[in-house]
N, C-alpha and C. Protein backbone atom coordinates (compact mmCIF):
# COMPACT_ATOMS: atom_id res chain seq x y z
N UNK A 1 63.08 226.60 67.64
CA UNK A 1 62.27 227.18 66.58
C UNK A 1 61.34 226.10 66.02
N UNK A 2 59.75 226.57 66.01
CA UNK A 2 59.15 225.68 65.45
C UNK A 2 59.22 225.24 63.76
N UNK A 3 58.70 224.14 63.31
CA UNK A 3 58.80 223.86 61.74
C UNK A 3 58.21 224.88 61.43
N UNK A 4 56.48 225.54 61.75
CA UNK A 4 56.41 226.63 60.77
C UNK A 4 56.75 227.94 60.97
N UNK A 5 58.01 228.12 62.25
CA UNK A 5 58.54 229.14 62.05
C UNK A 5 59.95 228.82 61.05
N UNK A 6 60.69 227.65 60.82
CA UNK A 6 61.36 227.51 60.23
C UNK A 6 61.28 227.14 58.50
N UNK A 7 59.76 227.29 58.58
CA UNK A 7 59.00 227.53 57.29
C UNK A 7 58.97 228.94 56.66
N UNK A 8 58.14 229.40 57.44
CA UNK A 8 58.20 230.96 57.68
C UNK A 8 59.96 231.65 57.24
N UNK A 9 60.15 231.34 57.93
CA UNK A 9 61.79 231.77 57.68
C UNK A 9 62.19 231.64 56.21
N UNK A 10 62.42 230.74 55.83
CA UNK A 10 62.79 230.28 54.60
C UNK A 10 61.67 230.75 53.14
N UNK A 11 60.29 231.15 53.46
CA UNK A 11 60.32 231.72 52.11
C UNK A 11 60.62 233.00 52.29
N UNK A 12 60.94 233.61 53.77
CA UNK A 12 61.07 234.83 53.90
C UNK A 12 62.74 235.09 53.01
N UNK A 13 63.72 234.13 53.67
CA UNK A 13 64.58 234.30 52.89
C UNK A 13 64.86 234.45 51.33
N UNK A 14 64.30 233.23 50.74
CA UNK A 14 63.76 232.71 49.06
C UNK A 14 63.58 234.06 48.30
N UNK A 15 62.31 234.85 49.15
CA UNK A 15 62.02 236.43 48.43
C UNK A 15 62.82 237.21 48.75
N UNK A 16 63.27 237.31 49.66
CA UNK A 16 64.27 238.03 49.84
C UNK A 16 65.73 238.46 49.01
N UNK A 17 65.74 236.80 48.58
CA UNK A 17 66.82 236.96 47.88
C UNK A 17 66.62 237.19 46.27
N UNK A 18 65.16 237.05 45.91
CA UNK A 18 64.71 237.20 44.87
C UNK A 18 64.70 238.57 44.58
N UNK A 19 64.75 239.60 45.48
CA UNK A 19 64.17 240.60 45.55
C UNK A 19 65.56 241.45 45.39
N UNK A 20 66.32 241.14 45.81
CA UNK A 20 67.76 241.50 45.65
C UNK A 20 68.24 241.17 43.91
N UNK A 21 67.85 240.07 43.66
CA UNK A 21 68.20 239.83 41.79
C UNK A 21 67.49 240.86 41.25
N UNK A 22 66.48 240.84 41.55
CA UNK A 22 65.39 241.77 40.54
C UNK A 22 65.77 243.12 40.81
N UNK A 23 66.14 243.63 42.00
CA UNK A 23 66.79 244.97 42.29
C UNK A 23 67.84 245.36 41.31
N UNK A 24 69.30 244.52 41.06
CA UNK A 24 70.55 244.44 41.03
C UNK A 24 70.11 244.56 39.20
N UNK A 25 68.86 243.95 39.09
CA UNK A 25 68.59 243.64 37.21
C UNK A 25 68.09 244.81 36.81
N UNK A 26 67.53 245.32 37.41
CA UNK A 26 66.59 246.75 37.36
C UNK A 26 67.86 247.89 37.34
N UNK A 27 68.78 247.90 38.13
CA UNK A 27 69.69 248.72 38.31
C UNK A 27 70.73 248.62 37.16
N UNK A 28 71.08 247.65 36.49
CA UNK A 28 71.84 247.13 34.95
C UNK A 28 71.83 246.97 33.87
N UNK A 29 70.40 247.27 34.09
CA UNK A 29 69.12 247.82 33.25
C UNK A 29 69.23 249.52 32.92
N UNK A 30 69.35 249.99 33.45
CA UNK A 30 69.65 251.31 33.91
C UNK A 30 70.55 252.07 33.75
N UNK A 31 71.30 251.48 34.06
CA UNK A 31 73.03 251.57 33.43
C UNK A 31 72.98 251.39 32.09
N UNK A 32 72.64 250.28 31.76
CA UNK A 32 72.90 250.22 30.09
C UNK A 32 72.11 251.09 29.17
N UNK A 33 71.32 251.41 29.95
CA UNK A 33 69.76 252.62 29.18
C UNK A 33 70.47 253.62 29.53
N UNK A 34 71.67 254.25 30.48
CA UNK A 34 71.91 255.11 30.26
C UNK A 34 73.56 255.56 29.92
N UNK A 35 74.08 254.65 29.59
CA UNK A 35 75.77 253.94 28.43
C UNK A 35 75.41 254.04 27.38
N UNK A 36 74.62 253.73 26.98
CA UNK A 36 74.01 253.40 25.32
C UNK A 36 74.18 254.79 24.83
N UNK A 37 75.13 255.27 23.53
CA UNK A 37 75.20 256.04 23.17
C UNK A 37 74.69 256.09 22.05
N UNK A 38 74.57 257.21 20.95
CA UNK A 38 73.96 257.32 19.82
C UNK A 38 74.96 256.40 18.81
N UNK A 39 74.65 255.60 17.93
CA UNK A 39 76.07 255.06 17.28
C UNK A 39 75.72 255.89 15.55
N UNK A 40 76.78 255.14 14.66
CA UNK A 40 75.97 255.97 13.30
C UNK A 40 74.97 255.02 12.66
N UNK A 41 74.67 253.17 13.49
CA UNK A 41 73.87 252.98 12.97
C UNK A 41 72.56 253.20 13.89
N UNK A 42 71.42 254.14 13.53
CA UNK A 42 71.12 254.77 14.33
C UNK A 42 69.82 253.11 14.26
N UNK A 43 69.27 252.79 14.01
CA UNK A 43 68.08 252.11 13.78
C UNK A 43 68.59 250.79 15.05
N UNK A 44 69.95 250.54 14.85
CA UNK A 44 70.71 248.99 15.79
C UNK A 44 70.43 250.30 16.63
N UNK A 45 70.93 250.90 17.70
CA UNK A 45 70.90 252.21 18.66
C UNK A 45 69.10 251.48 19.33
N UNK A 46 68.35 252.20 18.33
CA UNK A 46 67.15 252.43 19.07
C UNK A 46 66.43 251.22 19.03
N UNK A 47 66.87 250.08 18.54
CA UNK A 47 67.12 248.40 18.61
C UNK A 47 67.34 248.25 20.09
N UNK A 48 68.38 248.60 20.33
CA UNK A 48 69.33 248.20 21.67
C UNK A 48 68.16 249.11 22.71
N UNK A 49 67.82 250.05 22.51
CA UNK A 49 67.48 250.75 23.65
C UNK A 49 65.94 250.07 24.12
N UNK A 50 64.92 249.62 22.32
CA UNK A 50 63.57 249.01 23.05
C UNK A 50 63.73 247.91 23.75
N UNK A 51 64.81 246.79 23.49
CA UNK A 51 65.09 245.63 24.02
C UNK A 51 64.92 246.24 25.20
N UNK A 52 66.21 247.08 25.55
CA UNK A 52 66.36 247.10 27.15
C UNK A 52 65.29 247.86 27.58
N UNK A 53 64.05 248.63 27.37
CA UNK A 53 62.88 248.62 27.68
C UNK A 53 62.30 247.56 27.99
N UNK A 54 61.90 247.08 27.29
CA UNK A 54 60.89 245.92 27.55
C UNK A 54 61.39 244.97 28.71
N UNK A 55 62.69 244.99 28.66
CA UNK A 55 63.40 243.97 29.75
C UNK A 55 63.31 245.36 31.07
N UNK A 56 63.22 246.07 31.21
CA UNK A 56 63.03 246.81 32.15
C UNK A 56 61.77 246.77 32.87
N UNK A 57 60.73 246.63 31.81
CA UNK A 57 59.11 246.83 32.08
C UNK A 57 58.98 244.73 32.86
N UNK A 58 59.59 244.14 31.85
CA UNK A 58 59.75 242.88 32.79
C UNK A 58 60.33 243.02 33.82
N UNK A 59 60.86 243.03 34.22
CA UNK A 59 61.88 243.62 35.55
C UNK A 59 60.68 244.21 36.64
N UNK A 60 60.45 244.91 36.30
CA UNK A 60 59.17 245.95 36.86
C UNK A 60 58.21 244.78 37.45
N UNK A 61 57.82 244.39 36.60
CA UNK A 61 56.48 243.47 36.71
C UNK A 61 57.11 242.52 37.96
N UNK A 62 57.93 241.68 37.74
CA UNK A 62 58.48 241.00 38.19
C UNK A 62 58.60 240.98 39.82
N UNK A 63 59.29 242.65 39.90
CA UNK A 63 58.92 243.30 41.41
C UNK A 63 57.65 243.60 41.72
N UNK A 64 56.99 244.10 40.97
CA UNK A 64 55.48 244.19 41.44
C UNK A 64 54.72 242.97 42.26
N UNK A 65 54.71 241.59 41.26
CA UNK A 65 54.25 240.20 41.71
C UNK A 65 55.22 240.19 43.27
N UNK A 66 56.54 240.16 43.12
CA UNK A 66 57.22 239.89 44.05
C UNK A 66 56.78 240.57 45.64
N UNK A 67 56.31 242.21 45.48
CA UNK A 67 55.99 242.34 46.63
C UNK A 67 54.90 242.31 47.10
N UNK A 68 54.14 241.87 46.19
CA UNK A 68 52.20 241.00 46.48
C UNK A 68 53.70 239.95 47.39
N UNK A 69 54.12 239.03 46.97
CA UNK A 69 53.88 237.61 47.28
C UNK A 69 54.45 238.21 49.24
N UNK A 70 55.46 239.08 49.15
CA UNK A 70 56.19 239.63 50.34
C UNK A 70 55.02 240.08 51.28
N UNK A 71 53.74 241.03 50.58
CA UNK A 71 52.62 241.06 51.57
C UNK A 71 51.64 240.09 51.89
N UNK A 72 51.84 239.12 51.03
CA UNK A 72 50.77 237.93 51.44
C UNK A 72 51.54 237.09 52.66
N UNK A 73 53.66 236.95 52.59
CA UNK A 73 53.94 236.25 53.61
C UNK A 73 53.95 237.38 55.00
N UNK A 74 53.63 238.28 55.16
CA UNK A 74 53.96 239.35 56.21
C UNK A 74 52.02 239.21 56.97
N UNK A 75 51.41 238.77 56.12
CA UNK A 75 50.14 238.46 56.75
C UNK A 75 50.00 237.34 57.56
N UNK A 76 51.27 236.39 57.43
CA UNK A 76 50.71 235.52 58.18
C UNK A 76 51.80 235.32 59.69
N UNK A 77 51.05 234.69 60.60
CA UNK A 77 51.57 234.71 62.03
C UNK A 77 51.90 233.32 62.35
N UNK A 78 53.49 232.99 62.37
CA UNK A 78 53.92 231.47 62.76
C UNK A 78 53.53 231.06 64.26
N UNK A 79 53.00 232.06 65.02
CA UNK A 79 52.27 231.81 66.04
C UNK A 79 51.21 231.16 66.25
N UNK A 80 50.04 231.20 65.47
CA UNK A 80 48.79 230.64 64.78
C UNK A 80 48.19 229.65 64.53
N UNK A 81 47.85 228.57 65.09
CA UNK A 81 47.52 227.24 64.94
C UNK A 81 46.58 227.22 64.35
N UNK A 82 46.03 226.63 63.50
CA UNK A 82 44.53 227.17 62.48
C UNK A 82 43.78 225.27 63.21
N UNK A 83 42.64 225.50 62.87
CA UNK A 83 41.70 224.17 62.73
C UNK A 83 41.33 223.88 61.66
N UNK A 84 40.95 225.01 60.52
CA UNK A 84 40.79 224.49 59.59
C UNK A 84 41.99 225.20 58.57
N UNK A 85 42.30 224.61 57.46
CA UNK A 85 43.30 224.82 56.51
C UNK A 85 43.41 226.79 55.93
N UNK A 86 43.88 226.96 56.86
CA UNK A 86 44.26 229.18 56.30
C UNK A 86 45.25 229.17 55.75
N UNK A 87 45.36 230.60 55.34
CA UNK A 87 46.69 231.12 55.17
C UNK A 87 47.86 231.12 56.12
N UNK A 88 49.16 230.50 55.82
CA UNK A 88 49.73 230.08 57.15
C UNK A 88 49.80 229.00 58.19
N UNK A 89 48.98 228.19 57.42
CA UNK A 89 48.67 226.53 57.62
C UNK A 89 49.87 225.34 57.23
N UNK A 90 50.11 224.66 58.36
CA UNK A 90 50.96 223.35 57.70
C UNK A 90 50.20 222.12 57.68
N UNK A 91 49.62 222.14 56.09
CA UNK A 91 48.65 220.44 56.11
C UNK A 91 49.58 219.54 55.96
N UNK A 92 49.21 218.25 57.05
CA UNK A 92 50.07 217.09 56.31
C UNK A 92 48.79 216.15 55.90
N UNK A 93 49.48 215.92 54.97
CA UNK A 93 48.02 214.57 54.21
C UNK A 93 49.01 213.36 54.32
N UNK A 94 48.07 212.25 53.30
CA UNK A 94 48.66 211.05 53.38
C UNK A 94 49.28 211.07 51.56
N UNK A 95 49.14 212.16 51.29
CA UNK A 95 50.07 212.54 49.90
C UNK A 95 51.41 213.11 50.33
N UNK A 96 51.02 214.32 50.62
CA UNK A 96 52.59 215.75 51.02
C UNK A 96 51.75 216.24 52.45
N UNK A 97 53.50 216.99 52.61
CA UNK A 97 52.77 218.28 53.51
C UNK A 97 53.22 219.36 52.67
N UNK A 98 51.98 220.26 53.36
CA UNK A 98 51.38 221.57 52.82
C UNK A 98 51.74 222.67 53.56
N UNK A 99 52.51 223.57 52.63
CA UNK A 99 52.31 224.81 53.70
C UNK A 99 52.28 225.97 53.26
N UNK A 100 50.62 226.24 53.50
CA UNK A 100 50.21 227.58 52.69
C UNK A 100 50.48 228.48 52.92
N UNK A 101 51.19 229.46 52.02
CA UNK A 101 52.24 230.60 52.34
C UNK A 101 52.03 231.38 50.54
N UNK A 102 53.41 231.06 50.26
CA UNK A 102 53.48 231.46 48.83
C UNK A 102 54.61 230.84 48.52
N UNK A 103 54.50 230.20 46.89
CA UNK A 103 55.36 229.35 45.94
C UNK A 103 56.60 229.56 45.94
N UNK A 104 56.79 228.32 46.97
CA UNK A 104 58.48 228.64 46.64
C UNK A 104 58.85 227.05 46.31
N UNK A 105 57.90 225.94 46.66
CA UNK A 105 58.44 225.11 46.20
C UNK A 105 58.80 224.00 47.45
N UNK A 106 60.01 223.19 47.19
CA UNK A 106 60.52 222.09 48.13
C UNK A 106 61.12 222.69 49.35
N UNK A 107 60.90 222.46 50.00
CA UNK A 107 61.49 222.83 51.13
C UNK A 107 61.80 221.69 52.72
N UNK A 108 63.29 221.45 52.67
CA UNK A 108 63.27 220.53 53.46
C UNK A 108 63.46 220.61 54.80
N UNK A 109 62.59 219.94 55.92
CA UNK A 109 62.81 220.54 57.20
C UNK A 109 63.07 219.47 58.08
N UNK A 110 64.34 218.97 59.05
CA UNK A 110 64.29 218.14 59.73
C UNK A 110 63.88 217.22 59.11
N UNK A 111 64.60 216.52 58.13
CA UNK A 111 64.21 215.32 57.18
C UNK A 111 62.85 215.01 56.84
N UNK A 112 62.11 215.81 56.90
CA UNK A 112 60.60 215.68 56.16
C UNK A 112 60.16 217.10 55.34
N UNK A 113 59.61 216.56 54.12
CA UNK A 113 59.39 217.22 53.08
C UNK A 113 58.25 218.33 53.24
N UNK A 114 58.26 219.75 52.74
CA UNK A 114 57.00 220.44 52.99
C UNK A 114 57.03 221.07 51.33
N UNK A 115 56.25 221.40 51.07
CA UNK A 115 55.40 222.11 49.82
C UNK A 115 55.07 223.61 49.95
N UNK A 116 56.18 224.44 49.84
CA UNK A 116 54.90 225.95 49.73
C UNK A 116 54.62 226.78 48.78
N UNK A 117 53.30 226.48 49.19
CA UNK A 117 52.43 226.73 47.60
C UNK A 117 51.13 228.15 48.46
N UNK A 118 50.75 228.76 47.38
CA UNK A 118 50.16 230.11 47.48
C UNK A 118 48.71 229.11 47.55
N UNK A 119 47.83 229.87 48.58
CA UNK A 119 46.50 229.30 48.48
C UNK A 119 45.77 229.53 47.08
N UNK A 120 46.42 230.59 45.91
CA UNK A 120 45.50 230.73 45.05
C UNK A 120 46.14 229.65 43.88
N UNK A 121 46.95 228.53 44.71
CA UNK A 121 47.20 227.40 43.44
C UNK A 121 46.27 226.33 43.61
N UNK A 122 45.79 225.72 42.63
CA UNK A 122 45.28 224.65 41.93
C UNK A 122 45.01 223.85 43.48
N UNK A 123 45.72 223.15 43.89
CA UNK A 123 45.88 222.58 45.42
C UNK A 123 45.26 223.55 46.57
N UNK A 124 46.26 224.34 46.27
CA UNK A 124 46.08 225.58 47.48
C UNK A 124 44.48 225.56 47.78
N UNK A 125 43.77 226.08 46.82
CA UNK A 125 42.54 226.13 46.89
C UNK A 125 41.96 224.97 47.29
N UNK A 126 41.96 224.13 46.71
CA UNK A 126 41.26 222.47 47.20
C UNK A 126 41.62 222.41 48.51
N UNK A 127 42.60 223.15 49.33
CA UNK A 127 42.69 222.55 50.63
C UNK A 127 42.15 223.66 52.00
N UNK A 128 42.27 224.55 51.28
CA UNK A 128 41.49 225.99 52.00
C UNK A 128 40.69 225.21 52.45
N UNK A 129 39.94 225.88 54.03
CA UNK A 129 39.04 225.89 54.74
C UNK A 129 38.29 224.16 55.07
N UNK A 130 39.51 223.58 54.55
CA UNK A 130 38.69 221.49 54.84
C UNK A 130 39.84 221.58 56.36
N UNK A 131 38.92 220.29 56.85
CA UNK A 131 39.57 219.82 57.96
C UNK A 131 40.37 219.11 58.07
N UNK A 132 40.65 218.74 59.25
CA UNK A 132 41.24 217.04 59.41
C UNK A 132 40.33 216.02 59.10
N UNK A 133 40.83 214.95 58.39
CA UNK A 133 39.80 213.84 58.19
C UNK A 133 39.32 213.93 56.40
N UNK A 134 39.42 215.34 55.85
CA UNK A 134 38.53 215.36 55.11
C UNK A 134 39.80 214.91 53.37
N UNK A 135 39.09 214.75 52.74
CA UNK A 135 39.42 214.03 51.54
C UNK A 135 39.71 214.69 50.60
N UNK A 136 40.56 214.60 49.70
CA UNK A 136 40.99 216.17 48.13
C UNK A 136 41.24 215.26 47.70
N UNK A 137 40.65 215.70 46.40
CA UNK A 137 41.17 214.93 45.09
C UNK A 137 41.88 215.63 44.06
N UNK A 138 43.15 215.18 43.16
CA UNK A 138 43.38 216.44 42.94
C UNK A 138 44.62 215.95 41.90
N UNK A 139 44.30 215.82 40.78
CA UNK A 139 44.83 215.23 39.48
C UNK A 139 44.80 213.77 40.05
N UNK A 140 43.84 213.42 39.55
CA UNK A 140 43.17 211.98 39.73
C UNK A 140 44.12 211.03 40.91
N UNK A 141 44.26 212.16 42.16
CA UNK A 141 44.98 211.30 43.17
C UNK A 141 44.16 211.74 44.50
N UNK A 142 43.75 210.79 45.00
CA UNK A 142 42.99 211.13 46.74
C UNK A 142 43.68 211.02 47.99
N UNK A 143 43.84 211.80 48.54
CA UNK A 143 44.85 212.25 49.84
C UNK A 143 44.22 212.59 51.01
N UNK A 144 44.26 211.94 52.41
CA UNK A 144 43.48 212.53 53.27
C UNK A 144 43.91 213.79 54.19
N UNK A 145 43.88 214.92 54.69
CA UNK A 145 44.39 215.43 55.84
C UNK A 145 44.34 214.89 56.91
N UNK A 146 45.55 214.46 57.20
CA UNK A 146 46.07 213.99 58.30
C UNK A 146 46.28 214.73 60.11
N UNK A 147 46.86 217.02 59.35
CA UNK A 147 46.99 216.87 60.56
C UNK A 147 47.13 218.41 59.88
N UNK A 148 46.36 219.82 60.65
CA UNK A 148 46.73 221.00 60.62
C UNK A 148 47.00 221.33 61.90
N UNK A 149 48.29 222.22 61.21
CA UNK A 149 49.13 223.21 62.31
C UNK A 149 49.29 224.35 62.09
């Protein structure tokens, strides 16, 4: 298995398992919105019930972002060798390596470090569509690309 299929893999897992919390929260959520009985203090009652609204509507949201991030990783093909920096790209610079996907963070592969970060982050963007060779600057630090895969 290649690194960026074993890239690939792993935020597939990450959401995956994210996606299962947010399920399991949504569902306990649910339950308790529908346990919650009338009590005689009625005002604590409908207390208890907006909380668990609003934590529901978070919940919601939460899955919403989540399955953007699930269709942005299902767009990309670990098959794919790019030339210049895409979606689905592993940059290595002489800072980090890069691997544009979506935010999940550290990820360690065969004792070298990778980064995956969503092209619409801060970085992400600065490294879209540059080559090998070419130069980012990027909180007052300069890094060259070294090498896309």
């Amino acid at each position: 298995m290649t690194i960026k299929h074993q890239l690939y893999k792993t935020c597939q897992t990450f959401l995956n398992q994210r996606l299962e919390t947010i399920q399991l929260t949504i569902h306990d959520i649910q339950n308790a919105l529908l346990s919650e009985t009338k009590s005689s203090a009625g005002d604590k009652h409908e207390t208890g019930r907006a909380m668990l609204q609003l934590e529901r509507e978070k919940a919601g949201q939460q899955l919403a972002d989540l399955q953007i991030q699930l269709e942005i990783l299902q767009k990309i093909n670990p098959e794919v060798a790019h030339k210049k920096v895409a979606l689905g790209s592993i940059v290595k610079t002489s800072g980090a390596n890069y691997f544009i996907a979506v935010s999940v963070g550290e990820i360690k592969i065969n004792n070298a470090l990778f980064y995956s970060i969503s092209a619409a982050t801060p970085i992400g963007k600065l490294l879209l569509s540059k080559n090998v060779g070419d130069t980012v600057s990027f909180r007052s630090q300069k890094f060259t690309i070294q090498e896309i895969v």
